[in-house]
C-alpha atoms as a PDB file:
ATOM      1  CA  UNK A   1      18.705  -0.982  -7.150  1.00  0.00           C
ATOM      2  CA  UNK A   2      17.878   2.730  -5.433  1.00  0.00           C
ATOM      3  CA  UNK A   3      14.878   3.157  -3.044  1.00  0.00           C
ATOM      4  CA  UNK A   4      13.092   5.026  -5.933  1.00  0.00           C
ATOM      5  CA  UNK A   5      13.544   1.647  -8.229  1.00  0.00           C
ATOM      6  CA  UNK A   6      12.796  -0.359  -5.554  1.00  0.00           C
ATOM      7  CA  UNK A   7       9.503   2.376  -5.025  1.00  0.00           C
ATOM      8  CA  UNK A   8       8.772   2.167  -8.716  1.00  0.00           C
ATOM      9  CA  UNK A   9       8.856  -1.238  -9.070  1.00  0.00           C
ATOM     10  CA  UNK A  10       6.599  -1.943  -5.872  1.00  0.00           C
ATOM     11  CA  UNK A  11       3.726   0.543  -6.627  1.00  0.00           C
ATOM     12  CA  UNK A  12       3.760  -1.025 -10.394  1.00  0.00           C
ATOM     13  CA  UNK A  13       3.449  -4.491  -8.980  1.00  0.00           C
ATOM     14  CA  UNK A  14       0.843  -2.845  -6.680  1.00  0.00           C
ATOM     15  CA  UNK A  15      -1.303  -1.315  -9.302  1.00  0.00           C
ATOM     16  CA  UNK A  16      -1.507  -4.489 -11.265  1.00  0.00           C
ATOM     17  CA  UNK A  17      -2.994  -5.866  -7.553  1.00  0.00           C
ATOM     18  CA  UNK A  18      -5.352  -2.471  -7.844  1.00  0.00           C
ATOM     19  CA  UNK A  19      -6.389  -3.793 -11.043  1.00  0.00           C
ATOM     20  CA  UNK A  20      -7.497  -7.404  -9.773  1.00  0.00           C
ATOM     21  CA  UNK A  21      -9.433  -5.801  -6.796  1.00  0.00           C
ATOM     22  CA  UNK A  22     -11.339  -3.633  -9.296  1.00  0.00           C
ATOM     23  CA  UNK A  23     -11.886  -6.930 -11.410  1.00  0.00           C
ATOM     24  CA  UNK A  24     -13.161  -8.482  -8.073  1.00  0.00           C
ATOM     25  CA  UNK A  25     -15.224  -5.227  -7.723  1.00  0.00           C
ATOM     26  CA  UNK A  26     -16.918  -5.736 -10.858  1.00  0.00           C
ATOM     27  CA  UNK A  27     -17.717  -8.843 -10.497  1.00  0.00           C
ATOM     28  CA  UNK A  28     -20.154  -8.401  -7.348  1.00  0.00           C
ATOM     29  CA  UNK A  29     -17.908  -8.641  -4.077  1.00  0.00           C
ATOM     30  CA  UNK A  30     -18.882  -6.244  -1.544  1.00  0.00           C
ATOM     31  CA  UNK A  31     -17.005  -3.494  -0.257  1.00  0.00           C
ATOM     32  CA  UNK A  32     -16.498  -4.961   3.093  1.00  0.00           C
ATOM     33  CA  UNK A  33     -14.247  -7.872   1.344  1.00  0.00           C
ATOM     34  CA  UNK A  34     -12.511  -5.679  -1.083  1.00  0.00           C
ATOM     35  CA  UNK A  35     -11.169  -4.024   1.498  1.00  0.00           C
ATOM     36  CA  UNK A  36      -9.786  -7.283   3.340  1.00  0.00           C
ATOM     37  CA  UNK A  37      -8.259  -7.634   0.087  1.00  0.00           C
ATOM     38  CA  UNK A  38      -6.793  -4.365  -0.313  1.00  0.00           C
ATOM     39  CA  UNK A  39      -5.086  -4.248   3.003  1.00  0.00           C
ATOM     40  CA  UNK A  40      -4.083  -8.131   3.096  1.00  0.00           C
ATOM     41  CA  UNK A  41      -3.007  -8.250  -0.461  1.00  0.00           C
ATOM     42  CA  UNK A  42      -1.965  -4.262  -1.687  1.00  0.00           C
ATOM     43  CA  UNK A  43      -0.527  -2.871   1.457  1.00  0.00           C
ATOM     44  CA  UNK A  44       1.384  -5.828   2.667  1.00  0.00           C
ATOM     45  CA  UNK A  45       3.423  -6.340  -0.711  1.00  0.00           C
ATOM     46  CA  UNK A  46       3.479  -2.424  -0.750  1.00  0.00           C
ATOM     47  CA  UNK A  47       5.166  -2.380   2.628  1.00  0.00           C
ATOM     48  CA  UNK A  48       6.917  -5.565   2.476  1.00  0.00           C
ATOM     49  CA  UNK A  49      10.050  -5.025   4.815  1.00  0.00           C
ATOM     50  CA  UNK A  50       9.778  -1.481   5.241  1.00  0.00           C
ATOM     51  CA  UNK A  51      11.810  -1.870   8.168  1.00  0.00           C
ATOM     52  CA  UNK A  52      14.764  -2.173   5.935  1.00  0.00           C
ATOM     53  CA  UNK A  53      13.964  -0.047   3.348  1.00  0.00           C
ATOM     54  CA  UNK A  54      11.429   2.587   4.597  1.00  0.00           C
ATOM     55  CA  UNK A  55      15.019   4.629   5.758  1.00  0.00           C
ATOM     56  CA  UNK A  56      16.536   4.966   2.820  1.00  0.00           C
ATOM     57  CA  UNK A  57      13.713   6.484   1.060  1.00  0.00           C
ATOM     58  CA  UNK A  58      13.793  10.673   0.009  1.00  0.00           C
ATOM     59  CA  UNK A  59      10.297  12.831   1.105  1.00  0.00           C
ATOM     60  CA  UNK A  60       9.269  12.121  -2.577  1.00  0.00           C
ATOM     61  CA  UNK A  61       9.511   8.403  -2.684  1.00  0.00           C
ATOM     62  CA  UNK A  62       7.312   8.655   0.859  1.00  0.00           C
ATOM     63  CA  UNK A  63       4.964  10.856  -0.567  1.00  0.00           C
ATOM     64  CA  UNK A  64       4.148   8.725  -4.026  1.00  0.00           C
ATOM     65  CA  UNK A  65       3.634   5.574  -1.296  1.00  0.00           C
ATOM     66  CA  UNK A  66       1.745   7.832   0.115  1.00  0.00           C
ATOM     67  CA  UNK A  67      -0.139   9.158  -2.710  1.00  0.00           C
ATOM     68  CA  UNK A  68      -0.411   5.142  -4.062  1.00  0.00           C
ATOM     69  CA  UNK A  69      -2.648   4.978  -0.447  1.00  0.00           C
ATOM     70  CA  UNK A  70      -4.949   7.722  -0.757  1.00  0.00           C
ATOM     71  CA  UNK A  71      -5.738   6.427  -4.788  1.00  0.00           C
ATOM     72  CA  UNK A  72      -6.782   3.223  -2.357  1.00  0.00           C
ATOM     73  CA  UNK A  73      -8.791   6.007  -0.238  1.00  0.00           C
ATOM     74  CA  UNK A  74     -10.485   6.899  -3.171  1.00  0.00           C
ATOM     75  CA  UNK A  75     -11.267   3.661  -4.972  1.00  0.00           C
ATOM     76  CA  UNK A  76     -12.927   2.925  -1.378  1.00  0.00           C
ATOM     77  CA  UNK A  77     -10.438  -0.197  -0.846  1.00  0.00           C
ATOM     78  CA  UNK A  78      -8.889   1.520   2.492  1.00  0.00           C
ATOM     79  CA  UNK A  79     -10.567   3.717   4.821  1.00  0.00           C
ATOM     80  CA  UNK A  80      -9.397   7.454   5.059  1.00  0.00           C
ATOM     81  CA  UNK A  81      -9.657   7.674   8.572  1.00  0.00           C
ATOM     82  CA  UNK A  82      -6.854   4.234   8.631  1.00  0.00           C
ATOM     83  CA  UNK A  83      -3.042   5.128   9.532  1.00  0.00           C
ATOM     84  CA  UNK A  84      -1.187   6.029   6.662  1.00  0.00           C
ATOM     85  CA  UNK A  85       2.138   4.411   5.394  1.00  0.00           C
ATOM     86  CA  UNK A  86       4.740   6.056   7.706  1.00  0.00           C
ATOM     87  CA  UNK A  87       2.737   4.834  10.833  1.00  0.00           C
ATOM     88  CA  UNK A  88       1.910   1.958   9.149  1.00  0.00           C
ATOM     89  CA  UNK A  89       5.539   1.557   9.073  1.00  0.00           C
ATOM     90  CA  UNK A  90       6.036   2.470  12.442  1.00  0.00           C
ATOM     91  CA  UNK A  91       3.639   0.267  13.366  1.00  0.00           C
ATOM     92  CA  UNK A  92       5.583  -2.765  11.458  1.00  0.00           C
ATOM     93  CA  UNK A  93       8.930  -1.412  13.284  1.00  0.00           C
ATOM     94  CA  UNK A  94       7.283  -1.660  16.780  1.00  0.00           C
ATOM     95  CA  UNK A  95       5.817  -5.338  16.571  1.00  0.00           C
ATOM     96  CA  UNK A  96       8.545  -6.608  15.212  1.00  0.00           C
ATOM     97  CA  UNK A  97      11.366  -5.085  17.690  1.00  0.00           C
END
């Protein structure tokens, strides 16, 4: 499997987890909780080992993980002033090495 299949597949998998948040959304949980959610439940399976993967990615793969984010942003699940997925990465990289 390529980084963009592996991309692909992730942000589907993701979007289905978008979907369930909205669900949760419209079913009365506040915002506060949704984005718990969001970051505990969509970014973590979004960035799942990115330490082994994040390198082999192209500038376009990056920028649709990226783009996958701000959709996040603008849902209101993640905050836009929160580090986006290469220093989210970086991040990862650092605590775990």
């Amino acid at each position: 499997m390529s980084a963009s299949e592996h991309d692909s597949d992730v942000i589907s998998r993701c979007a289905q987890s978008i979907h369930a948040v909205r669900t949760l959304r419209s079913h009365g949980m506040n915002d506060e909780a949704l984005q718990v959610i969001y970051k505990s439940v969509v970014l973590q399976k979004l960035l799942y080992a990115s330490s082994a993967w994040w390198g082999f990615t192209s500038a376009a793969d990056r920028h649709r993980i990226e783009a996958f984010i701000r959709r996040g942003v603008r849902s209101g699940f993640y905050s836009a002033v929160s580090p986006i997925a290469a220093e989210l990465v970086s991040d990862s990289d650092d605590n775990l090495f």
